[in-house]
C-alpha atoms as a PDB file:
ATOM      1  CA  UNK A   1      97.866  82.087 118.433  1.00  0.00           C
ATOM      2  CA  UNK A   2     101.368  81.932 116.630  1.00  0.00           C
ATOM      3  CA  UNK A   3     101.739  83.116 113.626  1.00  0.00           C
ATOM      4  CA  UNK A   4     104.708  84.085 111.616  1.00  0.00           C
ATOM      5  CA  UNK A   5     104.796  86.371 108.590  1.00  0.00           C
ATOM      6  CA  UNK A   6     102.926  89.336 107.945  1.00  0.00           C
ATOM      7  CA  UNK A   7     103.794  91.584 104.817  1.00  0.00           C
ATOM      8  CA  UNK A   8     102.020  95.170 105.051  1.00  0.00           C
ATOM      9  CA  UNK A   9     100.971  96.989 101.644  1.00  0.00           C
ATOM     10  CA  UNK A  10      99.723 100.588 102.124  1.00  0.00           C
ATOM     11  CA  UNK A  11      97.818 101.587  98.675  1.00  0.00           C
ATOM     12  CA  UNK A  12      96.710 104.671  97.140  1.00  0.00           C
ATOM     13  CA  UNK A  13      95.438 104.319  93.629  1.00  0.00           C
ATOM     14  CA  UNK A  14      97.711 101.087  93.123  1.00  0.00           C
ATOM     15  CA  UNK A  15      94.798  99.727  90.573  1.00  0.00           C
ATOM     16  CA  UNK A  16      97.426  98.116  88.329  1.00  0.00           C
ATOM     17  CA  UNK A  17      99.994  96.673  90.695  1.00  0.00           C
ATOM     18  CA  UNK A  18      97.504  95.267  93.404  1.00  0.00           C
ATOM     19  CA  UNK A  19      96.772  91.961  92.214  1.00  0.00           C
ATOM     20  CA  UNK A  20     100.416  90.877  90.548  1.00  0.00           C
ATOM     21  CA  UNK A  21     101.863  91.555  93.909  1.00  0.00           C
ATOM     22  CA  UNK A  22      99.541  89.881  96.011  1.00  0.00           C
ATOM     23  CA  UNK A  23      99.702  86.972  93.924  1.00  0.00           C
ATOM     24  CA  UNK A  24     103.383  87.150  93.333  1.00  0.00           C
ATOM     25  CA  UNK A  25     104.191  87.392  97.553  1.00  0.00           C
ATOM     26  CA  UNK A  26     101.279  84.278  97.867  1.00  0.00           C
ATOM     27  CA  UNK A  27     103.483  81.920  95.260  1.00  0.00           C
ATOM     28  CA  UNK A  28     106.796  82.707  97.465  1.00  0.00           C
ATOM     29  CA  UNK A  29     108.724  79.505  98.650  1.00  0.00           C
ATOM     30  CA  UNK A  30     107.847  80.693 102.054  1.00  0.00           C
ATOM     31  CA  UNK A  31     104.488  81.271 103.511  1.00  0.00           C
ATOM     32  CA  UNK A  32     103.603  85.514 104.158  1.00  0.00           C
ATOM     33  CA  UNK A  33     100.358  86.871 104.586  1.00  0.00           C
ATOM     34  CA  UNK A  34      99.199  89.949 103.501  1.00  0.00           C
ATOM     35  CA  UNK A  35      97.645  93.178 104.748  1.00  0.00           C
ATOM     36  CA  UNK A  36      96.225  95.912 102.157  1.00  0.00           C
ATOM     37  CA  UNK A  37      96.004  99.334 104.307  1.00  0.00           C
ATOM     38  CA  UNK A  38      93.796 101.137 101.714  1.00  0.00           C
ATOM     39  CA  UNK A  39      93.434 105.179 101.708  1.00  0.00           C
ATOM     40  CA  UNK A  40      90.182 105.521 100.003  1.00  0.00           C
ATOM     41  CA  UNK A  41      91.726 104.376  97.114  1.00  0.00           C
ATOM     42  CA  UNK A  42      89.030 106.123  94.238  1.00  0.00           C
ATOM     43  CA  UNK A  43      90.368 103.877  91.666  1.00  0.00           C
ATOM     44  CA  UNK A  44      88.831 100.838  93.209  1.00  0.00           C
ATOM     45  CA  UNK A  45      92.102  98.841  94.783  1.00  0.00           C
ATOM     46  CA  UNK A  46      90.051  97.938  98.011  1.00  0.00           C
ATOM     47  CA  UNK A  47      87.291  96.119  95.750  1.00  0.00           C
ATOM     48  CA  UNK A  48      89.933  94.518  93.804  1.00  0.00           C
ATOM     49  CA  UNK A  49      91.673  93.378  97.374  1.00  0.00           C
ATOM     50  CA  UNK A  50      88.166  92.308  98.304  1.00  0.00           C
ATOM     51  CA  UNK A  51      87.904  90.280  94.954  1.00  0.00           C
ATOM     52  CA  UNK A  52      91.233  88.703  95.804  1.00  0.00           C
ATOM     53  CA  UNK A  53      90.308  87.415  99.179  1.00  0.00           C
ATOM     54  CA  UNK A  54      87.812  85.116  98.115  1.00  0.00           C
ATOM     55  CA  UNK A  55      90.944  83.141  96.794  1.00  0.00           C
ATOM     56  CA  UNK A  56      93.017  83.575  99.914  1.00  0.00           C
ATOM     57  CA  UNK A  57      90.655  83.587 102.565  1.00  0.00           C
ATOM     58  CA  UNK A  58      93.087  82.763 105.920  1.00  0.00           C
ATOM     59  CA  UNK A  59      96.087  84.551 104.122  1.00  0.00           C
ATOM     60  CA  UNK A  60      95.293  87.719 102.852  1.00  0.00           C
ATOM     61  CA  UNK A  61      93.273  90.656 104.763  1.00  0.00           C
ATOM     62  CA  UNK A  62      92.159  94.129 104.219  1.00  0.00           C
ATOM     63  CA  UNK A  63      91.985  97.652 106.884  1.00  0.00           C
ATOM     64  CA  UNK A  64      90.101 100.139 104.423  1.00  0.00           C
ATOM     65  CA  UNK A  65      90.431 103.872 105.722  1.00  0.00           C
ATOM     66  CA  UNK A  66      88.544 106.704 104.783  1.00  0.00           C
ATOM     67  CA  UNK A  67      91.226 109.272 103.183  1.00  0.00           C
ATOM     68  CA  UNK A  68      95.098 109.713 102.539  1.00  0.00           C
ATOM     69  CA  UNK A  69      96.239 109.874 106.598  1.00  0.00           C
ATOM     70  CA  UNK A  70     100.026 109.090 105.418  1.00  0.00           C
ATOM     71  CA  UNK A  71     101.912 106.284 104.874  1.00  0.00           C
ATOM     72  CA  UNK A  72     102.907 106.264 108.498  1.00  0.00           C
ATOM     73  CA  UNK A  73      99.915 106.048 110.220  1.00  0.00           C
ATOM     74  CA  UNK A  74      99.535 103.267 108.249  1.00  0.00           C
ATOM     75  CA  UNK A  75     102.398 101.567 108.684  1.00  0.00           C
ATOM     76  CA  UNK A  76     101.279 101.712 113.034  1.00  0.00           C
ATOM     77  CA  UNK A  77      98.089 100.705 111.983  1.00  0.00           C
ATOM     78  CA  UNK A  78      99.301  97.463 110.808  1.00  0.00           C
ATOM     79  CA  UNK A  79     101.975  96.795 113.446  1.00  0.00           C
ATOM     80  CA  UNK A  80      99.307  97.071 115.744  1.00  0.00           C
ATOM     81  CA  UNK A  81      96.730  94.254 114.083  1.00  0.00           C
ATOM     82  CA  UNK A  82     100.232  92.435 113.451  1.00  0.00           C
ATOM     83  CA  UNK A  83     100.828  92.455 117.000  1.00  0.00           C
ATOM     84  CA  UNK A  84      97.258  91.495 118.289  1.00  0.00           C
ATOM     85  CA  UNK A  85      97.107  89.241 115.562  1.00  0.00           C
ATOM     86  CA  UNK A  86      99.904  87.203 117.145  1.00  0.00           C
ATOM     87  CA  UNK A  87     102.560  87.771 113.829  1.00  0.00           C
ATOM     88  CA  UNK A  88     106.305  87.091 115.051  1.00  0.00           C
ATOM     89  CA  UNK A  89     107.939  88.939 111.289  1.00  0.00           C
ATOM     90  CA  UNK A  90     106.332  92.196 110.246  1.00  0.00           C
ATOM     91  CA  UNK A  91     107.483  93.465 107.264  1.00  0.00           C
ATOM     92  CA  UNK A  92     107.116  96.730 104.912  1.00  0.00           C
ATOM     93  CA  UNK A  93     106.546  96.491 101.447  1.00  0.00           C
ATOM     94  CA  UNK A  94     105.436  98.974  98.380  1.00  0.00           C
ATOM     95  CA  UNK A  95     102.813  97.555  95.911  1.00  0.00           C
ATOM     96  CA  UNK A  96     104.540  98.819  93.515  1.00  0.00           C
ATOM     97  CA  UNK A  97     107.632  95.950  92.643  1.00  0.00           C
ATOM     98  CA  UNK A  98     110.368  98.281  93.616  1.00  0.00           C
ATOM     99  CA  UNK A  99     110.871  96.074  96.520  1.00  0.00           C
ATOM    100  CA  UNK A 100     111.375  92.811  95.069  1.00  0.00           C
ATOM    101  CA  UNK A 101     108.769  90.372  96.678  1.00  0.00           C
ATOM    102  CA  UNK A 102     111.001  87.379  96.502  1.00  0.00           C
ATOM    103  CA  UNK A 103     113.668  89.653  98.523  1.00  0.00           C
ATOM    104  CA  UNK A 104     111.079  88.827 101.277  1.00  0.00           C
ATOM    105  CA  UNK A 105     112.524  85.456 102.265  1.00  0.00           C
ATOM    106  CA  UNK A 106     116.022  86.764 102.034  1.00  0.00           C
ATOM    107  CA  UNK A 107     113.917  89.556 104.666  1.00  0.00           C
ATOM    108  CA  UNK A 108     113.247  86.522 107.108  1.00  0.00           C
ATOM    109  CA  UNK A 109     116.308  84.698 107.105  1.00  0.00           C
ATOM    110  CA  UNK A 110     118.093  87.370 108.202  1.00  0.00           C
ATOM    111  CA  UNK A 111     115.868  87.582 110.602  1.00  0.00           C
ATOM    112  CA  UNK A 112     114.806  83.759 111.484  1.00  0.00           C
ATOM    113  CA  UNK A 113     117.974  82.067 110.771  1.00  0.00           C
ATOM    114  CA  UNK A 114     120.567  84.661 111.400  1.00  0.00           C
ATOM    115  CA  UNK A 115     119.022  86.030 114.319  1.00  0.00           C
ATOM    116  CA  UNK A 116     118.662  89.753 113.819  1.00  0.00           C
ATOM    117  CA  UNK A 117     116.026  92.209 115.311  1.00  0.00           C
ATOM    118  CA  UNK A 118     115.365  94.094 112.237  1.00  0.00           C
ATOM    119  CA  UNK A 119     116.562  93.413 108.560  1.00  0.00           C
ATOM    120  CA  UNK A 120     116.866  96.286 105.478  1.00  0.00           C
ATOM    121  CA  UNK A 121     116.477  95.637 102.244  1.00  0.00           C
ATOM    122  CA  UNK A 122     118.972  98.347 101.496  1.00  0.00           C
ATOM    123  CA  UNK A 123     119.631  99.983  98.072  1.00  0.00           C
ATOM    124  CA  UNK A 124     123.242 101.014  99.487  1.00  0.00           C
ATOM    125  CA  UNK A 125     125.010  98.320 101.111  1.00  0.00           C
ATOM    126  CA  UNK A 126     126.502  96.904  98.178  1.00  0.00           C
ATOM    127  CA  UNK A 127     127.704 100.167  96.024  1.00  0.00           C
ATOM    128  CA  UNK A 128     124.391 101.767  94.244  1.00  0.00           C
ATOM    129  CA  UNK A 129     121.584  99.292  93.519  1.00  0.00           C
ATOM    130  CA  UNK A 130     118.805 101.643  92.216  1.00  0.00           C
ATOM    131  CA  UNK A 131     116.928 100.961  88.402  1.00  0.00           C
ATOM    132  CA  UNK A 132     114.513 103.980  86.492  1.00  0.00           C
ATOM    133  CA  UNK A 133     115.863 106.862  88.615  1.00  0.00           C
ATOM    134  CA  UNK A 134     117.170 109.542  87.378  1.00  0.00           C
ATOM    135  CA  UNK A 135     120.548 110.679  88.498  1.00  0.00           C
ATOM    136  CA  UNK A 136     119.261 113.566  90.392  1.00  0.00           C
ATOM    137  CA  UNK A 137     116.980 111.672  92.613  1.00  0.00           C
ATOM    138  CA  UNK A 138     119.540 108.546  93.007  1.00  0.00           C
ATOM    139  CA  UNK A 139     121.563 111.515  94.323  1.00  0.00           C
ATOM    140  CA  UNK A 140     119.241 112.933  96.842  1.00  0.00           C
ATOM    141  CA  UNK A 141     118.647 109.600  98.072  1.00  0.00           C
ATOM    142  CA  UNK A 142     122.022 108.561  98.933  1.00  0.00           C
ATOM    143  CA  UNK A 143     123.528 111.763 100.532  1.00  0.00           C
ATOM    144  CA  UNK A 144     120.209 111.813 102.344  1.00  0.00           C
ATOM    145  CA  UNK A 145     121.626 108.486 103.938  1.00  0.00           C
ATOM    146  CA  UNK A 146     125.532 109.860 104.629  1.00  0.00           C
ATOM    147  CA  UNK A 147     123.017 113.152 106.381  1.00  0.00           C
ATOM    148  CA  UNK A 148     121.280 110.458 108.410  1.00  0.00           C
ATOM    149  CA  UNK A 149     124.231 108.600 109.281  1.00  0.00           C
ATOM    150  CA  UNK A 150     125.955 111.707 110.472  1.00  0.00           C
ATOM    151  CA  UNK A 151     123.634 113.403 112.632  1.00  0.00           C
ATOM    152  CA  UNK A 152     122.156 110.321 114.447  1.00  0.00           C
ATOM    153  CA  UNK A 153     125.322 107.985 114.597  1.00  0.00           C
ATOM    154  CA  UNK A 154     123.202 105.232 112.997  1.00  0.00           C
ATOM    155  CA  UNK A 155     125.696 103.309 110.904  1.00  0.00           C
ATOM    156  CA  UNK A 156     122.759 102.084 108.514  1.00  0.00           C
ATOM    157  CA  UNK A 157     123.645 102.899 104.192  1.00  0.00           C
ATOM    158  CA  UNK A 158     120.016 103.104 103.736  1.00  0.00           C
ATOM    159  CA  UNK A 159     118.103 104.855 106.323  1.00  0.00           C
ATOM    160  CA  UNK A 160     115.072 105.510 104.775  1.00  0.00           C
ATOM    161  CA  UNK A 161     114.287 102.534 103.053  1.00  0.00           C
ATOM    162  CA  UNK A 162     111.110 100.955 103.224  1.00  0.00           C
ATOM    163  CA  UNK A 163     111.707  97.507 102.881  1.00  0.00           C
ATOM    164  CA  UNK A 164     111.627  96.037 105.998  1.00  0.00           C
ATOM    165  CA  UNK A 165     111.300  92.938 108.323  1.00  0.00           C
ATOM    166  CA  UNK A 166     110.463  93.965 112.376  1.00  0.00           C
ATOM    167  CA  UNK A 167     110.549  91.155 114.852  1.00  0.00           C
ATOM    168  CA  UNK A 168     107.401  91.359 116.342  1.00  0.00           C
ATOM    169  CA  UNK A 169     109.310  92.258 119.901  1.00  0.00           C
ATOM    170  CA  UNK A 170     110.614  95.354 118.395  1.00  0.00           C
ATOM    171  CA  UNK A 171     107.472  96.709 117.048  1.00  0.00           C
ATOM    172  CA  UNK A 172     106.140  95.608 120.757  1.00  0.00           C
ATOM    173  CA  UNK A 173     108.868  97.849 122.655  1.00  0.00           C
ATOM    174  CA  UNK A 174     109.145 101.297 120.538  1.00  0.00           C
ATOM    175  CA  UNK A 175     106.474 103.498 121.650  1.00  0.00           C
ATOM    176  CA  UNK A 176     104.377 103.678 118.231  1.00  0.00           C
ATOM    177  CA  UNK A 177     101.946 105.941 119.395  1.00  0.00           C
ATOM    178  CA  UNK A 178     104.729 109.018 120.072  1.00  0.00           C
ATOM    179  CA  UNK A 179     105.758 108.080 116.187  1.00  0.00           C
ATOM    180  CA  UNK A 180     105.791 111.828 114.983  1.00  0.00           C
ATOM    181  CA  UNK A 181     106.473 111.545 111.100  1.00  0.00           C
ATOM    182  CA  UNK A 182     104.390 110.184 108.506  1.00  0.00           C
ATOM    183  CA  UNK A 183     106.087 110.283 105.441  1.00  0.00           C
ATOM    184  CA  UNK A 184     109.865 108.753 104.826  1.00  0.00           C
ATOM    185  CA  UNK A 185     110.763 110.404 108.119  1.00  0.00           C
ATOM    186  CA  UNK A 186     108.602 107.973 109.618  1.00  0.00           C
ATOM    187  CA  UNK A 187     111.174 105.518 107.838  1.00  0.00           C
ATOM    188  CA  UNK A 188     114.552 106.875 109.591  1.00  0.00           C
ATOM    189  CA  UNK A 189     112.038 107.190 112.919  1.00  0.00           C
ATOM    190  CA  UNK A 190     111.564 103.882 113.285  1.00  0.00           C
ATOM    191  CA  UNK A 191     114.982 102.868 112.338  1.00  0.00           C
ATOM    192  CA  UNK A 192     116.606 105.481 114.780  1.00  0.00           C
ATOM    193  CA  UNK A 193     114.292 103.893 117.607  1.00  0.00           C
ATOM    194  CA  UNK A 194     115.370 100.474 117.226  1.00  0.00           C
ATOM    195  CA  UNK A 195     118.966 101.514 117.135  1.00  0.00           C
ATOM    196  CA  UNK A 196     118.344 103.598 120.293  1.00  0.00           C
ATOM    197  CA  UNK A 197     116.604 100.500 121.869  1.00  0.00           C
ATOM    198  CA  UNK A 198     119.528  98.604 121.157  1.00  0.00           C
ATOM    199  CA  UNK A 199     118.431  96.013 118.774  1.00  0.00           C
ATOM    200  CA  UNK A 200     120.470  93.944 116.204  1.00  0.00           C
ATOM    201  CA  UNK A 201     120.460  95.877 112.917  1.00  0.00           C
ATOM    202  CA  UNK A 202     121.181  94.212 109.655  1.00  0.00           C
ATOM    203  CA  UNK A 203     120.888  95.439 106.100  1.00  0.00           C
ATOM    204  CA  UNK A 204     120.492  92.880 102.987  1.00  0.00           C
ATOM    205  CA  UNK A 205     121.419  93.810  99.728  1.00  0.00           C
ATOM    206  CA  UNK A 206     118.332  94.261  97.047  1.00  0.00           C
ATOM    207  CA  UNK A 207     117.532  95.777  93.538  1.00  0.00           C
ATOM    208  CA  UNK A 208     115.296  98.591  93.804  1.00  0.00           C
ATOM    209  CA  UNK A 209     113.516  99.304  90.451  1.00  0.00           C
ATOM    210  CA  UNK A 210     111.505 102.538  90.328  1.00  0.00           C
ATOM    211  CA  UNK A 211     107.753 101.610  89.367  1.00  0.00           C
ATOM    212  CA  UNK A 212     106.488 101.160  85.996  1.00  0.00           C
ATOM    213  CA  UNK A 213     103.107 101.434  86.793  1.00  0.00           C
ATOM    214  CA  UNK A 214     100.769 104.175  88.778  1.00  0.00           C
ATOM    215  CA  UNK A 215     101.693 107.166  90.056  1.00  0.00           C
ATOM    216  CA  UNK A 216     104.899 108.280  92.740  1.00  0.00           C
ATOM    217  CA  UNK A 217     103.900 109.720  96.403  1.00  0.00           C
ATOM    218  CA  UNK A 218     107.046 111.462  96.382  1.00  0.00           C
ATOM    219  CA  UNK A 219     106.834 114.962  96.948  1.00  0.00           C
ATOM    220  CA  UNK A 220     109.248 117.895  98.033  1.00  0.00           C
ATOM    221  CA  UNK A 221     106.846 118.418 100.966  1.00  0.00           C
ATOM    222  CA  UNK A 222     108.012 114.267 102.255  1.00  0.00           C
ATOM    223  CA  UNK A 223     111.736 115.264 101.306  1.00  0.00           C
ATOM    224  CA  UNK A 224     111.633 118.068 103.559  1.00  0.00           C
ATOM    225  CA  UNK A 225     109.802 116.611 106.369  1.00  0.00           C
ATOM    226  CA  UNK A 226     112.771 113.737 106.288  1.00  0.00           C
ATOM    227  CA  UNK A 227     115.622 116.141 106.327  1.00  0.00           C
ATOM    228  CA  UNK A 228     114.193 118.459 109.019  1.00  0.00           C
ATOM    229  CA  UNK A 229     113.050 115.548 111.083  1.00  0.00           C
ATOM    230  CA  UNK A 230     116.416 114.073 111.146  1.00  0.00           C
ATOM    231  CA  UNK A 231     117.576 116.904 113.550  1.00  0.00           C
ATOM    232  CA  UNK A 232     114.166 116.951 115.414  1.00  0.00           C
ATOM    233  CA  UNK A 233     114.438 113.381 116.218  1.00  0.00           C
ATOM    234  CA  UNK A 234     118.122 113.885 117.172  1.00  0.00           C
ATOM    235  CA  UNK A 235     117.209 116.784 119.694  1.00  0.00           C
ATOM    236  CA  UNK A 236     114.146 114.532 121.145  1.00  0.00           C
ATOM    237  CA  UNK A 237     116.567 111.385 121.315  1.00  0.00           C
ATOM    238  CA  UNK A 238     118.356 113.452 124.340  1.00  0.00           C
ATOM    239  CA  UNK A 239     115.115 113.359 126.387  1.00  0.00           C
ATOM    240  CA  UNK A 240     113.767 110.277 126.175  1.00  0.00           C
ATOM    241  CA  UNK A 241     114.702 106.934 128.022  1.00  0.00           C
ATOM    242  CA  UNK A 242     115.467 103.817 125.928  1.00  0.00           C
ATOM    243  CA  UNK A 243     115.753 100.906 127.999  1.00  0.00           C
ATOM    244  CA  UNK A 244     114.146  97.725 127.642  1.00  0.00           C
END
């Protein structure tokens, strides 16, 4: 069965964003259905999620998981359902707001209309678009991308963003079971794939505002998983076949 758009939320302790964005992405001009990958969430997000569906029954759905296993085991968790499910966009999206929700439809024309394999709502492409960080950390993030750019050729300004719409044919052809990274490796992973596989890359411009609410994942532990990675995944890229 067809259908088309399929926005995936991983939460851990996201008590006070859950509902506003679920009910914020359900009022969007276009229609996007939701998954809520839950980690055990002690706070109570899953019951809230569970509360929720009784309003959106066909639209919004819920994979609870016993523990934090890493936002990307999540992220192929969902891909998969998305896939079985029959979804033709898959997107990536925090609960937190710092991806603007209504940025989604912006996220599927790029994809829809204009015809490209993968969009990214990128913080970069249009000078420095980045609200509530602090200098150090807008910093990090943006000579992480030049770092990226350099060592895998990707030409991408924000390479480990993680606000993203897949055509359900890429997700379908990059093997997401030899996925290595979890954290925002797993970001530049799956964007170094799809450039390996040879699919249309496009970035669209968005806002990112740092959350106002909950906690951060961010750790030094993630940051140095992404930089090490980068050079991991560069060595492993000479080894591996990418045709479609």
């Amino acid at each position: 069965m067809f259908k088309e758009n399929l926005v995936i939320i991983p939460t851990y302790n996201e008590i006070e964003n859950i509902e506003a964005i679920i009910r914020k992405v359900m009022h969007l001009d276009e229609r996007f259905d939701v998954l809520i990958i839950d980690d055990g969430s002690p706070d109570n997000t899953a019951l809230k999620v569970k509360e929720l569906q009784e309003e959106y029954p066909n639209e919004l759905h819920l994979i609870e998981r016993s523990g934090k296993l890493g936002l990307g085991t999540a992220y192929i968790h969902g891909f998969k359902w998305a896939i079985e499910q029959g979804y033709e966009f898959i997107y990536e999206m925090d609960a937190d707001f710092s991806h603007p929700p209504e940025d989604l439809v912006r996220l599927y024309k790029a994809c829809k209309i204009d015809g490209f394999d993968v969009a990214v709502g990128s913080r970069y492409i249009k000078g420095v678009n980045v609200v509530n960080w602090p200098m150090g950390r807008v910093l990090m993030s943006y000579f992480a991308g030049v770092y990226v750019r350099f060592i895998t050729g990707m030409k991408i300004m924000d390479p480990t963003a993680g606000f993203i719409c897949y055509r359900r044919e890429v997700l379908k052809t990059i093997p997401l079971d030899k996925i290595a990274f979890v954290g925002y490796a797993f970001q530049i992973e799956m964007k170094f794939n799809a450039f390996l596989f040879k699919f249309n890359i496009t970035e669209v411009p968005i806002i990112f505002t740092d959350r106002t609410k909950g906690v951060s994942k961010m750790s030094t532990k993630i940051f140095r998983e992404a930089v090490f990675g980068v050079v991991m995944m560069k060595i492993w890229s000479w080894f591996k076949s990418f045709k479609r």
